[in-house]
PDB file of N, CA and C in Angstrom:
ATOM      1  N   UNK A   1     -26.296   4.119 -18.959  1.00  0.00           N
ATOM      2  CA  UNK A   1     -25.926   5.400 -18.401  1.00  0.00           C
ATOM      3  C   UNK A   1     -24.410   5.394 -18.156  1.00  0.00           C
ATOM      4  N   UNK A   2     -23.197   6.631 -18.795  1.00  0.00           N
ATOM      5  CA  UNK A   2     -22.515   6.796 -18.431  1.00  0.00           C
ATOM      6  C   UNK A   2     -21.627   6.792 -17.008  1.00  0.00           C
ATOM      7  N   UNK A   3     -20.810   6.132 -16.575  1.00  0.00           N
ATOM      8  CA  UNK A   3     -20.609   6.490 -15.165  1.00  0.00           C
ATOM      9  C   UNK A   3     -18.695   6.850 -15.106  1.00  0.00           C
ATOM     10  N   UNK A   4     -18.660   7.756 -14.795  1.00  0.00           N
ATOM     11  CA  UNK A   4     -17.254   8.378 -14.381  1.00  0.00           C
ATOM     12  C   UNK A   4     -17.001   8.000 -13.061  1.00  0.00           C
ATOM     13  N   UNK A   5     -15.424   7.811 -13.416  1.00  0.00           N
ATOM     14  CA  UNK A   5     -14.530   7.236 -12.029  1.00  0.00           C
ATOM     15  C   UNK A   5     -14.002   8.576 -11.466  1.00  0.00           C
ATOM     16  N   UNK A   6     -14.150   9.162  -9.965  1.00  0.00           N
ATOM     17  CA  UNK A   6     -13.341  10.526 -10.025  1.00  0.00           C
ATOM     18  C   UNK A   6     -12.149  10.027  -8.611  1.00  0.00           C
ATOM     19  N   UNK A   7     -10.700   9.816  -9.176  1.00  0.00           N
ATOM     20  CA  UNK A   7      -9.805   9.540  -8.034  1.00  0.00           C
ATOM     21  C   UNK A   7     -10.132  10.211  -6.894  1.00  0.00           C
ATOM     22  N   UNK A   8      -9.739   9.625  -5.995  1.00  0.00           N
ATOM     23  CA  UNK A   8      -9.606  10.665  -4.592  1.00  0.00           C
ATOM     24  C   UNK A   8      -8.615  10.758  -3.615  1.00  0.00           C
ATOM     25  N   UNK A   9      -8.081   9.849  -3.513  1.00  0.00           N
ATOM     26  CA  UNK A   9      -6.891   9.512  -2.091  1.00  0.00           C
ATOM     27  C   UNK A   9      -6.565   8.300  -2.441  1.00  0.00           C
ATOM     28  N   UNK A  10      -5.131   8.100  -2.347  1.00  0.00           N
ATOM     29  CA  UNK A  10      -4.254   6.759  -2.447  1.00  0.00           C
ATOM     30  C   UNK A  10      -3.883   6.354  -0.639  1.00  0.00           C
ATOM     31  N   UNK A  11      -3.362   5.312  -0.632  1.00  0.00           N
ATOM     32  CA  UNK A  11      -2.924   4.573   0.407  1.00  0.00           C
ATOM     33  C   UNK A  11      -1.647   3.618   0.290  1.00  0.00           C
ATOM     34  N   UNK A  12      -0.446   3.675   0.703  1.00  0.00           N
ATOM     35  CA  UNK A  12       0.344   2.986   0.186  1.00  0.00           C
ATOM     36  C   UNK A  12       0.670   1.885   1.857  1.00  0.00           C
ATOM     37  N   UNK A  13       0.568   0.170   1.477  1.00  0.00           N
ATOM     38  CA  UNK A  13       0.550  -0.480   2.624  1.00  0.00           C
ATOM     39  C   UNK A  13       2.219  -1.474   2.462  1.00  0.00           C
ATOM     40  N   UNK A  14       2.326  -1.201   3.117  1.00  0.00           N
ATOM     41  CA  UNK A  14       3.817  -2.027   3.357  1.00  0.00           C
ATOM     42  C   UNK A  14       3.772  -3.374   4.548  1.00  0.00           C
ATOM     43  N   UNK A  15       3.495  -4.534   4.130  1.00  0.00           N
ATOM     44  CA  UNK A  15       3.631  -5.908   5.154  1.00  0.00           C
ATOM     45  C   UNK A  15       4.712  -5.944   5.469  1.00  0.00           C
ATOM     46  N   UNK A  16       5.249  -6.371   6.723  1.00  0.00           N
ATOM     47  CA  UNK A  16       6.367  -7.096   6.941  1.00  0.00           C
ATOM     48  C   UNK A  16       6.079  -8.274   7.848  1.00  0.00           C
ATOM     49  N   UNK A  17       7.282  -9.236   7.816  1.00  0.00           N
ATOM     50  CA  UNK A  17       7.063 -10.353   8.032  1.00  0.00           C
ATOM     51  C   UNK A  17       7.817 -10.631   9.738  1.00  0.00           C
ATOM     52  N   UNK A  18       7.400 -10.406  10.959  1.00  0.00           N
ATOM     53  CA  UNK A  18       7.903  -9.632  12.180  1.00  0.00           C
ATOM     54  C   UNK A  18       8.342 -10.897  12.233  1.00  0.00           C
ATOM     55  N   UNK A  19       8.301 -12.420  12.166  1.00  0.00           N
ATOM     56  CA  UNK A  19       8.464 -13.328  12.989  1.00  0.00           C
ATOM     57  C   UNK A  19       7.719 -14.827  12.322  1.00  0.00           C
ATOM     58  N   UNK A  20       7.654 -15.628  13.530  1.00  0.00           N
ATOM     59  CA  UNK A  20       7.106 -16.777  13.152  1.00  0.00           C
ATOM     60  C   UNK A  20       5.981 -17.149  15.049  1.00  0.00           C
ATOM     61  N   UNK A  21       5.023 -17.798  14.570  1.00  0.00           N
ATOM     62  CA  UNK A  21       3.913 -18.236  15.246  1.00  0.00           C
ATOM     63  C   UNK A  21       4.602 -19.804  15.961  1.00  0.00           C
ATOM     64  N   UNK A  22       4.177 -19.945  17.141  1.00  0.00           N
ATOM     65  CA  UNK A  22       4.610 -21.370  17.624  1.00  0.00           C
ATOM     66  C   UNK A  22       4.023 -22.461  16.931  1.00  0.00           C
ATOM     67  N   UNK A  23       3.465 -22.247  15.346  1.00  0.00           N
ATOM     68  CA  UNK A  23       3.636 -23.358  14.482  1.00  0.00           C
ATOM     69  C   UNK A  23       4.250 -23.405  13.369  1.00  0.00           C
ATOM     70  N   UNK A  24       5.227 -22.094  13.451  1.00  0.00           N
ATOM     71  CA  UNK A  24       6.217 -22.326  12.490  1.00  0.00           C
ATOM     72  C   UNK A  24       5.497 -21.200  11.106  1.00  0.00           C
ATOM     73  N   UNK A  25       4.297 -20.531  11.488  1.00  0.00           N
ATOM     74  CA  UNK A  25       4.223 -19.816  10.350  1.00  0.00           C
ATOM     75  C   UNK A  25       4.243 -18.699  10.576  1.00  0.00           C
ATOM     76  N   UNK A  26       4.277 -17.657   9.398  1.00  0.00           N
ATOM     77  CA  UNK A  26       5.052 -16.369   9.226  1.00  0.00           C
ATOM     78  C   UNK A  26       3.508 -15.253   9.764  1.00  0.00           C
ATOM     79  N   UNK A  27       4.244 -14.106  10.955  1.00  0.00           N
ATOM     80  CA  UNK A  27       3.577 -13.328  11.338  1.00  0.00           C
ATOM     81  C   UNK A  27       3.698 -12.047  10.742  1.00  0.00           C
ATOM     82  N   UNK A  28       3.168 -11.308  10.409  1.00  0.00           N
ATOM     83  CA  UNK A  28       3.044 -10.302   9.873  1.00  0.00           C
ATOM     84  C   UNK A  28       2.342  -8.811  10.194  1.00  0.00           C
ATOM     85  N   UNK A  29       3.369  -7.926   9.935  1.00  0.00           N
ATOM     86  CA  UNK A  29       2.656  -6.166  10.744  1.00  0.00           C
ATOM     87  C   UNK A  29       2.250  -5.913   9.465  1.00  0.00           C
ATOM     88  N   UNK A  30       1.514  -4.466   9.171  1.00  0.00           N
ATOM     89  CA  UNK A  30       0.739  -3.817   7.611  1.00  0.00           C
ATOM     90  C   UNK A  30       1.367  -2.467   8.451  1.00  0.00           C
ATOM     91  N   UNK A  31       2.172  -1.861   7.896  1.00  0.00           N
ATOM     92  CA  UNK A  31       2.155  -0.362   8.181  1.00  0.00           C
ATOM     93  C   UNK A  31       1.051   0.797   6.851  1.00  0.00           C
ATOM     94  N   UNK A  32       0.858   1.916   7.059  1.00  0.00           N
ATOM     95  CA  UNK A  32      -0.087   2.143   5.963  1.00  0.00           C
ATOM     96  C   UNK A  32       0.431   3.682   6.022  1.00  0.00           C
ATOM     97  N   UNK A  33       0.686   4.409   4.628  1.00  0.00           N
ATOM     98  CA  UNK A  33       1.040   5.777   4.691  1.00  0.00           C
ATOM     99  C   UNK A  33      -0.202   6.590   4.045  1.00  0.00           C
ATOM    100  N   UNK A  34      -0.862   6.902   4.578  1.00  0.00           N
ATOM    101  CA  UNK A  34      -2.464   7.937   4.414  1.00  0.00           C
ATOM    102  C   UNK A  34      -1.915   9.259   3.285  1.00  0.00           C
ATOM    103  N   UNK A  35      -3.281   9.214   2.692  1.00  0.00           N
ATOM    104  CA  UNK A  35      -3.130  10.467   1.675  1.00  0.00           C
ATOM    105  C   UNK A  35      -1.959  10.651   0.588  1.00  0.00           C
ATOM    106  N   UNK A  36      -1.671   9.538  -0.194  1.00  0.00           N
ATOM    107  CA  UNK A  36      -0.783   9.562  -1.034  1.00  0.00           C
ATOM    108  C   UNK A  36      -1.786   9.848  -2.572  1.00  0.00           C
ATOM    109  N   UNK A  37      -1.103  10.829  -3.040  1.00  0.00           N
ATOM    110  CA  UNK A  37      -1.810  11.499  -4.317  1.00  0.00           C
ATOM    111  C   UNK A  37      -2.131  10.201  -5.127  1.00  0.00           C
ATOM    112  N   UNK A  38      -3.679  10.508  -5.381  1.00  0.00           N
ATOM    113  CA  UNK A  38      -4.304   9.286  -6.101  1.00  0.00           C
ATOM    114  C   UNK A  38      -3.773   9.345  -7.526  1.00  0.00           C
ATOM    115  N   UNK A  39      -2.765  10.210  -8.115  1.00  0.00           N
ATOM    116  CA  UNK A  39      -2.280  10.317  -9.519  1.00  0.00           C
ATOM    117  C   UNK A  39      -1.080  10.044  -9.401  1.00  0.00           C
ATOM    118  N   UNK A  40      -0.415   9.482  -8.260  1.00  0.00           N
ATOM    119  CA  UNK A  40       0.872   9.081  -7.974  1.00  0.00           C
ATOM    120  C   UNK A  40       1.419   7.394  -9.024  1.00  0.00           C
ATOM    121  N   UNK A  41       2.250   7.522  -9.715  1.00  0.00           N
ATOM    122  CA  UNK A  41       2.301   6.368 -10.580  1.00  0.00           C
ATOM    123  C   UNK A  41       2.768   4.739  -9.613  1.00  0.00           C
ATOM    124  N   UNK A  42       2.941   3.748 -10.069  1.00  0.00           N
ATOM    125  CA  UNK A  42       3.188   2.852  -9.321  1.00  0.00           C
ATOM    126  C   UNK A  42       4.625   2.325  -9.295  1.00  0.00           C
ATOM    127  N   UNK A  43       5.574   3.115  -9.996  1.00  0.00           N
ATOM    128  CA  UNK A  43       6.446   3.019 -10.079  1.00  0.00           C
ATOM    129  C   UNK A  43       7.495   4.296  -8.755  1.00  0.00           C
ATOM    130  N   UNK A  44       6.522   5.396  -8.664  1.00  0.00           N
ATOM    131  CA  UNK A  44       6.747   6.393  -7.662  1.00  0.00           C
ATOM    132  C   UNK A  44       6.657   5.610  -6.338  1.00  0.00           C
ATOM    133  N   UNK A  45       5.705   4.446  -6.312  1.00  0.00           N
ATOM    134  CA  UNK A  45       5.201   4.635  -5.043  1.00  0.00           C
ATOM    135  C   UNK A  45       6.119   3.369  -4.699  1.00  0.00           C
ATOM    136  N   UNK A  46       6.399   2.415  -5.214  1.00  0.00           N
ATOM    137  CA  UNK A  46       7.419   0.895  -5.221  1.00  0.00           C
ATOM    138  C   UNK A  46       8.660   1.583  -4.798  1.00  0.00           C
ATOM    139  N   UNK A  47       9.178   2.745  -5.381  1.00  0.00           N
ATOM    140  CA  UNK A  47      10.350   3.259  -5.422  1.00  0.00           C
ATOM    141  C   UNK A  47      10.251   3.677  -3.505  1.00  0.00           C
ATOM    142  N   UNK A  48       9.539   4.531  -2.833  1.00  0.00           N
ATOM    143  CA  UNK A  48       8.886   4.976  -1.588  1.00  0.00           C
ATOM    144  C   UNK A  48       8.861   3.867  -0.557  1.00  0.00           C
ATOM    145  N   UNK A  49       8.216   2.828  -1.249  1.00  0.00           N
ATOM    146  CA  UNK A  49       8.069   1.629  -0.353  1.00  0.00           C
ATOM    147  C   UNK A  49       9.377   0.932  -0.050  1.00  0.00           C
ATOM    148  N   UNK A  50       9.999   1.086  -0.967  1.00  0.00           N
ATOM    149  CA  UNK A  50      11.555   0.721  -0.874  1.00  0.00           C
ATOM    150  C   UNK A  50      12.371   1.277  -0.289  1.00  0.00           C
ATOM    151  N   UNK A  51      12.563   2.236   0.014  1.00  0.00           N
ATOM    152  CA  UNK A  51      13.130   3.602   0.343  1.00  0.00           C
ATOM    153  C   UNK A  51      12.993   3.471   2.001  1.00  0.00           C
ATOM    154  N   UNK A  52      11.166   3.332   2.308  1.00  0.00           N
ATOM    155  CA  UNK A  52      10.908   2.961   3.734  1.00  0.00           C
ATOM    156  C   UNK A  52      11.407   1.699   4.108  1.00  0.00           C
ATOM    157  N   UNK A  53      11.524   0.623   3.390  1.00  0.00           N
ATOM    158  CA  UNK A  53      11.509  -0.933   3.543  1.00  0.00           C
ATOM    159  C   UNK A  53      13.390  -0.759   3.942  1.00  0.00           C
ATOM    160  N   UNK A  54      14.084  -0.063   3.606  1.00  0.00           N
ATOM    161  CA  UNK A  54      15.436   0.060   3.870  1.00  0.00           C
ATOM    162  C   UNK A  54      15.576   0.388   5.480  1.00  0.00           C
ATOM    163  N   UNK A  55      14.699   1.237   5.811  1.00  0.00           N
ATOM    164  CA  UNK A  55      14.964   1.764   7.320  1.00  0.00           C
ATOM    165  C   UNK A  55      14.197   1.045   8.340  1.00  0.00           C
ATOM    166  N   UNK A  56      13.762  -0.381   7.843  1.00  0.00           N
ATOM    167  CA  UNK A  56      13.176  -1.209   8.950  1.00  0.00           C
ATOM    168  C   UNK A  56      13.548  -2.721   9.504  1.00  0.00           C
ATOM    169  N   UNK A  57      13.555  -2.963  10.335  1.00  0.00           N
ATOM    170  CA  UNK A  57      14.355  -3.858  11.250  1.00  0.00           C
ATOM    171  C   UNK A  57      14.034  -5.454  10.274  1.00  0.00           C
ATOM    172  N   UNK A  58      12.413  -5.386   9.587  1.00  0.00           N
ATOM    173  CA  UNK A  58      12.173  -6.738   9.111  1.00  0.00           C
ATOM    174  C   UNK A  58      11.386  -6.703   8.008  1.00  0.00           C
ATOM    175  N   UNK A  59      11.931  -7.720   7.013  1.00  0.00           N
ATOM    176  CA  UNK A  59      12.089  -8.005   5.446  1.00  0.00           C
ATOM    177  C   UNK A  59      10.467  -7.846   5.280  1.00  0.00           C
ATOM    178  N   UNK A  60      10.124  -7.051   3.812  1.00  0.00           N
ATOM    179  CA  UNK A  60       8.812  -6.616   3.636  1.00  0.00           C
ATOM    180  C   UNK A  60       8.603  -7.604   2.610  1.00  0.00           C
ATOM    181  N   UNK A  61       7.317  -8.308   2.482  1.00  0.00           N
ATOM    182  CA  UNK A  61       6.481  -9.546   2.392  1.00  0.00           C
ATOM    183  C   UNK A  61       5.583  -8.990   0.983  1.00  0.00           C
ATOM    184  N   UNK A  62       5.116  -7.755   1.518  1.00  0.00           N
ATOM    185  CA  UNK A  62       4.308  -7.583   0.184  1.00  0.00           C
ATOM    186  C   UNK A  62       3.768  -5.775   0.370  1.00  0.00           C
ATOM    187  N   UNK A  63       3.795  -5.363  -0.967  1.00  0.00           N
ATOM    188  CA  UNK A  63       3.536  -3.707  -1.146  1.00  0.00           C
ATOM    189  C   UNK A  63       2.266  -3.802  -1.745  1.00  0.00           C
ATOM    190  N   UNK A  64       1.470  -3.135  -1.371  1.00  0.00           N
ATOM    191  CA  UNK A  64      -0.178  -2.938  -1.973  1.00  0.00           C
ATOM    192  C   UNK A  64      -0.133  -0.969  -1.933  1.00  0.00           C
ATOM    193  N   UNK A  65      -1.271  -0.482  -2.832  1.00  0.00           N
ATOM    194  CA  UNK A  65      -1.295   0.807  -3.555  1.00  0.00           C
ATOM    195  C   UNK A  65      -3.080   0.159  -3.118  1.00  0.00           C
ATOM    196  N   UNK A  66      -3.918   1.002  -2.378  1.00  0.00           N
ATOM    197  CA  UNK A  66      -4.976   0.651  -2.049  1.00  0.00           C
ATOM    198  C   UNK A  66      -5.741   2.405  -2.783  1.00  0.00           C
ATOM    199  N   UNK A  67      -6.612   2.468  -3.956  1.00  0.00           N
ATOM    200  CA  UNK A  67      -7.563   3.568  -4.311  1.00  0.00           C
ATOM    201  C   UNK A  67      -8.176   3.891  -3.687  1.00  0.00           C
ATOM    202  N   UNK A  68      -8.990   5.410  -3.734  1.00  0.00           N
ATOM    203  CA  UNK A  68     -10.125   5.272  -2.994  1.00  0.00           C
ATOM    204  C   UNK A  68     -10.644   6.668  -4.497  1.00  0.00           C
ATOM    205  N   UNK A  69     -11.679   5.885  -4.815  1.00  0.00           N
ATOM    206  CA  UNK A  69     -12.753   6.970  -5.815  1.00  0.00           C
ATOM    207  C   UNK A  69     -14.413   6.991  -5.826  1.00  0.00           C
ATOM    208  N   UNK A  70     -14.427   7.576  -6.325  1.00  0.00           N
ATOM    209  CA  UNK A  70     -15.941   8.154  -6.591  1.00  0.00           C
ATOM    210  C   UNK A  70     -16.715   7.813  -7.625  1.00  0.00           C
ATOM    211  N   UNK A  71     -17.714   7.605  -7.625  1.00  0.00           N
ATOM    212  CA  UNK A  71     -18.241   6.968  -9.197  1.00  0.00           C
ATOM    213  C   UNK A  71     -19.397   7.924  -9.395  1.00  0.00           C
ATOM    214  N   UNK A  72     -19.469   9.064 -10.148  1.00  0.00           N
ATOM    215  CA  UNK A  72     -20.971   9.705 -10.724  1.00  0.00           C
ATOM    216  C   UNK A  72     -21.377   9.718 -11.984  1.00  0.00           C
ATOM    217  N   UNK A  73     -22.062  10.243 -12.201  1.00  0.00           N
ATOM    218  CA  UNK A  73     -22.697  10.178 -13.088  1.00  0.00           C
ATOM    219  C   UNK A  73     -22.249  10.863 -14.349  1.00  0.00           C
ATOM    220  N   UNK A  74     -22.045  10.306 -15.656  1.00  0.00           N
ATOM    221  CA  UNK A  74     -20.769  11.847 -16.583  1.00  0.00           C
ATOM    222  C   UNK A  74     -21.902  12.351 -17.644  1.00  0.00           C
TER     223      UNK A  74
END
């Protein structure tokens, strides 16, 4: 049986790396920007994350693009 993917809502997550733990390892915040167009390319959204990653106090660790879709029946 056929099954279709139908996009729905993107999520774009930005880590940063706030600090260090009293054993010396790296602590980390996730900020998350809701409702980013699920047809948004990944080159749009790196460019965004960068853009935000400029106006914050501490060095960003890692960028994730999190989907959210639908699967029915085609």
């Amino acid at each position: 049986m056929p099954v279709a993917r139908i996009a729905q809502t993107a999520r774009l997550q930005v880590r940063y790396q706030v600090g260090l733990n009293e054993e010396g390892m790296p602590v980390y915040r996730t900020r998350t920007l809701a409702n980013v167009r699920a047809d948004s390319d990944d080159e749009a959204l790196w460019a965004a994350a960068a853009a935000i990653s400029g106006l914050q106090k501490y060095p960003v660790a890692e960028v994730r693009r999190v989907d959210s879709a639908v699967l029915a029946e085609a």
